[in-house]
Protein backbone atom coordinates (compact mmCIF):
# COMPACT_ATOMS: atom_id res chain seq x y z
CA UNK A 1 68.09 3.72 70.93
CA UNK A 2 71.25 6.10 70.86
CA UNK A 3 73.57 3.53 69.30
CA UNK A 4 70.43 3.20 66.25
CA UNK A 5 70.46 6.81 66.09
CA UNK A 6 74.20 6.92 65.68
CA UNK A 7 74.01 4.34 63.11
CA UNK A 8 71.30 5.94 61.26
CA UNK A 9 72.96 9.08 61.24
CA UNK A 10 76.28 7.32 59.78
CA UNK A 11 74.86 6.24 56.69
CA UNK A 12 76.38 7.81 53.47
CA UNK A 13 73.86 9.48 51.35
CA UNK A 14 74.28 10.95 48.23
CA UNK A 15 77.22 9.32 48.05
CA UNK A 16 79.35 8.92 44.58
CA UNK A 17 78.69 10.96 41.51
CA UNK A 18 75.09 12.44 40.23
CA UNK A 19 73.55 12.85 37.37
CA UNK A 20 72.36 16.24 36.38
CA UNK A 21 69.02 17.84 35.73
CA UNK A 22 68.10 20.88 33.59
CA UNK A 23 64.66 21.84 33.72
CA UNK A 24 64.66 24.02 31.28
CA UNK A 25 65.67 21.30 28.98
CA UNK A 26 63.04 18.87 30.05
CA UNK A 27 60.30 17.49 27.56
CA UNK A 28 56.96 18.83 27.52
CA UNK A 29 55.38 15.32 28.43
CA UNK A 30 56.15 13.83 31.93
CA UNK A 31 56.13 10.00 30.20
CA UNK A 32 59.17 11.07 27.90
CA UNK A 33 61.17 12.07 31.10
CA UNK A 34 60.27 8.51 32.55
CA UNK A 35 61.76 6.97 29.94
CA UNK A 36 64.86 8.98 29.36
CA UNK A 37 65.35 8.33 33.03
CA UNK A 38 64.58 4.60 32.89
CA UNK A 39 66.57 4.34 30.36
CA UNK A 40 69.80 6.16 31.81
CA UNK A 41 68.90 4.25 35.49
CA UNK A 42 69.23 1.04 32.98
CA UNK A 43 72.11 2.12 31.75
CA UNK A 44 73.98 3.11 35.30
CA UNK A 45 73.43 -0.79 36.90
CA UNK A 46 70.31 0.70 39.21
CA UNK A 47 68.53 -3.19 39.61
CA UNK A 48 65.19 -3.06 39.21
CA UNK A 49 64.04 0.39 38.28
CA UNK A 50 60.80 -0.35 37.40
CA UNK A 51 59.67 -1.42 41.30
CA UNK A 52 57.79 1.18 42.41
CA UNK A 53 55.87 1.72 45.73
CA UNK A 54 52.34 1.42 45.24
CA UNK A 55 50.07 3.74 48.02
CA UNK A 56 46.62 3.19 48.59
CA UNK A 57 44.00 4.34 51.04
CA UNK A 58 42.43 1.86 53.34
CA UNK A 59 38.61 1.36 54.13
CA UNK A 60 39.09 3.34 57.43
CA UNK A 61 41.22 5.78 55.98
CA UNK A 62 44.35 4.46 56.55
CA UNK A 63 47.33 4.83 53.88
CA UNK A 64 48.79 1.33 52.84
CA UNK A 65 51.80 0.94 50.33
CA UNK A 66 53.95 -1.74 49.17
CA UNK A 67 56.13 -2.79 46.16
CA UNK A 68 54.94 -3.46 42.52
CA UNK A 69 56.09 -4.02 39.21
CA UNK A 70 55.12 -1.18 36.37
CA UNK A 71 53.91 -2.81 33.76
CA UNK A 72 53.62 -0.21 31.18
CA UNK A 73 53.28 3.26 30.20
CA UNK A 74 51.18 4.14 27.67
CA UNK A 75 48.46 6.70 26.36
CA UNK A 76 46.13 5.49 29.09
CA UNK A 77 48.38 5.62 31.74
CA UNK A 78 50.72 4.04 34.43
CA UNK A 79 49.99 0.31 34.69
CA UNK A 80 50.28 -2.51 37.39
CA UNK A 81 48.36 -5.34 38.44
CA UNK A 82 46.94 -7.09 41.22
CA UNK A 83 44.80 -9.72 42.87
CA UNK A 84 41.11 -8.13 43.15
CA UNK A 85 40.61 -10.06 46.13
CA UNK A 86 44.38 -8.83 47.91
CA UNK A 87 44.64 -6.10 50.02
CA UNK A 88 45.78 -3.29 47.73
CA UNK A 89 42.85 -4.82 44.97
CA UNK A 90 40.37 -4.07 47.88
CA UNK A 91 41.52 -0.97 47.93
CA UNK A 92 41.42 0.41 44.67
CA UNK A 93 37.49 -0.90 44.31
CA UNK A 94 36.74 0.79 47.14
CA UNK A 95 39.03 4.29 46.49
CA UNK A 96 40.45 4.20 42.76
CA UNK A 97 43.22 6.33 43.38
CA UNK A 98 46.58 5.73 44.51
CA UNK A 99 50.53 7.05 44.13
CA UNK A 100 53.05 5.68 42.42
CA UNK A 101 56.87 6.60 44.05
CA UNK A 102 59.62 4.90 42.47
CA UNK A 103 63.26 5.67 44.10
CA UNK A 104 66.87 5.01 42.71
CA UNK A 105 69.23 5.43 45.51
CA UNK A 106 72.45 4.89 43.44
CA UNK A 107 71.68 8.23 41.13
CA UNK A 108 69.57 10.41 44.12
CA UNK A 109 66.13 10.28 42.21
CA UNK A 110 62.97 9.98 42.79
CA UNK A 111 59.71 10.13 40.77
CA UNK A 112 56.20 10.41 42.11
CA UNK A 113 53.15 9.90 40.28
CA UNK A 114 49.55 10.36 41.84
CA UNK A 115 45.85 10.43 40.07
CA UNK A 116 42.61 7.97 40.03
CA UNK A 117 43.02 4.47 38.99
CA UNK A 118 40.47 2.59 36.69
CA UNK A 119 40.84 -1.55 36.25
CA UNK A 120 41.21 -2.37 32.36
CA UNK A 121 38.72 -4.51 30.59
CA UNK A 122 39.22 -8.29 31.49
CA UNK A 123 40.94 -9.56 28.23
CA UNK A 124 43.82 -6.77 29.20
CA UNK A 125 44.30 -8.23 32.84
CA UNK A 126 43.71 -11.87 31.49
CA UNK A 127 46.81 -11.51 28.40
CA UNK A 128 48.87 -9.78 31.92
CA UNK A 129 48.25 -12.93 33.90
CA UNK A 130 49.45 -15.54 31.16
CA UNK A 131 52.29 -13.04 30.53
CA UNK A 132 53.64 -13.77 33.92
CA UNK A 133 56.18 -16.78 34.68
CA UNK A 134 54.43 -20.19 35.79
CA UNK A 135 55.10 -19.36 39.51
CA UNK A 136 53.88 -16.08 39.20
CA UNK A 137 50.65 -17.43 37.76
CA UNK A 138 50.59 -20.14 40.17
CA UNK A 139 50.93 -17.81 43.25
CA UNK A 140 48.00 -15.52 42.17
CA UNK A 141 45.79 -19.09 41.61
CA UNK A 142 45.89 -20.11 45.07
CA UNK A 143 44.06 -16.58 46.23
CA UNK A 144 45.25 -16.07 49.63
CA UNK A 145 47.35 -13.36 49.98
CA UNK A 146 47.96 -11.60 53.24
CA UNK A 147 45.88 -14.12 54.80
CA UNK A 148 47.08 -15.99 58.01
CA UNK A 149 49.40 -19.15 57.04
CA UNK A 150 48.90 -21.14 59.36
CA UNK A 151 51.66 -23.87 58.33
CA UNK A 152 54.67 -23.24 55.44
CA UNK A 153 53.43 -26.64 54.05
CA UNK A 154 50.12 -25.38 53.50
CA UNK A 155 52.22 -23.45 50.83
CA UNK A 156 54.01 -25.62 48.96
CA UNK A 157 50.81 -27.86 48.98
CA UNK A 158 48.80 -25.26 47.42
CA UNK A 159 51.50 -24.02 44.78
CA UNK A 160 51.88 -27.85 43.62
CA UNK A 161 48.36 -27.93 43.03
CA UNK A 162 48.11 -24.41 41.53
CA UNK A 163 51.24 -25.62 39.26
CA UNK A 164 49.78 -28.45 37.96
CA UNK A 165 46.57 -26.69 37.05
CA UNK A 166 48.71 -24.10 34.79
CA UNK A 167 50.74 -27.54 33.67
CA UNK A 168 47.29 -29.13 32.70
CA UNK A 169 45.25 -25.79 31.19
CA UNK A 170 47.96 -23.32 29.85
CA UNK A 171 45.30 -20.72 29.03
CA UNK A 172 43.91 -21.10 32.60
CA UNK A 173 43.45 -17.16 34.22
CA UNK A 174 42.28 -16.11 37.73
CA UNK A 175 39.10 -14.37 36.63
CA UNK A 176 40.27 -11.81 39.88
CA UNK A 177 43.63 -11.00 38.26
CA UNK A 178 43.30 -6.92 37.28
CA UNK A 179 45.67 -4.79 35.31
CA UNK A 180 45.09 -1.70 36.60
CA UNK A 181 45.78 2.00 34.93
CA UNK A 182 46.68 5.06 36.91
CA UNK A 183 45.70 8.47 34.98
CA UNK A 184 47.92 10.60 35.92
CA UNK A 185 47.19 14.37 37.52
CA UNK A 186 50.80 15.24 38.73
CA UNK A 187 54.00 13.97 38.40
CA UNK A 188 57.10 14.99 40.39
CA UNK A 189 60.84 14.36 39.34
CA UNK A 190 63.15 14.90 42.06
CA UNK A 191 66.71 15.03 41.28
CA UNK A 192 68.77 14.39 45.00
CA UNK A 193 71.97 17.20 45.29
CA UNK A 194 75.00 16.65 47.80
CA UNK A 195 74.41 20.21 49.16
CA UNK A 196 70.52 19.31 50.24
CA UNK A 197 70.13 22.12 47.13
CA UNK A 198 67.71 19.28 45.26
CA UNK A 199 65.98 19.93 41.42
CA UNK A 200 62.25 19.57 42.29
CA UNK A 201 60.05 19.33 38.79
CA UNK A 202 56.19 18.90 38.86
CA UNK A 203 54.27 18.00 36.13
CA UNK A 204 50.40 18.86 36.26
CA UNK A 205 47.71 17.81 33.53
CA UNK A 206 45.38 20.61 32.33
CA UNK A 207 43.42 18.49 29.33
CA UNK A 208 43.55 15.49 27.22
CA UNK A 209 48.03 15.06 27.56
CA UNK A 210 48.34 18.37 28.44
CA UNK A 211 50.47 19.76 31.48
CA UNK A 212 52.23 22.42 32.96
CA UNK A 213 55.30 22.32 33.99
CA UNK A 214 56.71 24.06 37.58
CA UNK A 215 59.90 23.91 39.54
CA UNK A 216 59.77 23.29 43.16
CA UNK A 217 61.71 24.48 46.40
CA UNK A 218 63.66 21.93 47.83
């Protein structure tokens, strides 16, 4: 346990140059920061900014999170989708709320978005499922995920048979496939500093795409 302790403690952070962060200059909406920050995380080669961590709360209480795609940001909201019948889509039905964290090491930020979560109507989930690549579709078909497996054949069995379904009925849509949106109630930019001295900025909503605006200790 020493030598992992070493090891952790040897890991650069922070390292090469950072971008900078003026509060004072930042836009009255937190979705227009998102998008200037996409944007320049696009820009400096950061792969895959739009995975984001996805936190839930369990049916015992229990916090759960894993990795998602965004799917948009719009007037309604932060959007992702899931499996009704998964894990996480248990979750949501049974507590709609979650947090959204999204992290991009190479320029030291970090953006966290919390508030209650509401599934769209089912023509909205339905055009996000045949939006998705054939595998992607075919995955969701087979409706087992997280579930024991009890042979890797069992797999490729299933996705063969899920494939061909897709190949046969190209309009064919898991009726369980939800695009869910995320209304947001706060949302946190965090801008990472060499000297620990990090740029904290919270957004809160007060009303119909209103919000204040507060800086944060580090």
């Amino acid at each position: 346990m020493d030598d992992i302790r070493q090891l952790l403690r040897g890991i650069p952070v922070f390292d090469g140059e950072l971008p900078s962060f003026d509060v004072d200059s930042a836009p009255e909406r937190p979705g227009e920061l998102f998008v200037e920050w996409l944007t320049a995380a696009l820009d400096a080669g950061v792969r895959e900014p739009h995975a984001m961590t996805v936190s839930t709360i369990g049916s015992h209480g229990t916090p759960d999170a894993r990795m998602l795609i965004l799917k948009n940001l719009d007037a309604r909201g932060w959007q992702f989708a899931a499996h009704a019948d998964s894990p996480k889509g248990r979750d949501l039905i049974a507590t709609p709320t979650a947090a959204l964290t999204f992290y991009w090491p190479l320029q030291a930020r970090q953006i966290r978005v919390r508030g209650p979560v509401t599934p769209e109507p089912a023509e909205r989930s339905a055009a996000d499922f045949l939006a998705r690549p054939a595998g992607s579709r075919a995955e969701a078909s087979i409706g087992k995920q997280s579930q024991t497996l009890p042979d890797r054949n069992d797999l490729e069995t299933a996705t063969k048979q899920a494939l061909a379904t897709i190949e046969a009925t190209p309009g064919h849509v898991v009726p369980e496939w939800t695009l869910f949106t995320l209304d947001a109630t706060t949302v946190e930019f965090w801008q990472g500093d060499k000297a620990r001295k990090h740029t904290r900025l919270r957004y809160t909503a007060t009303g119909e795409d209103l919000w204040t605006r507060e800086e944060l200790w580090p």
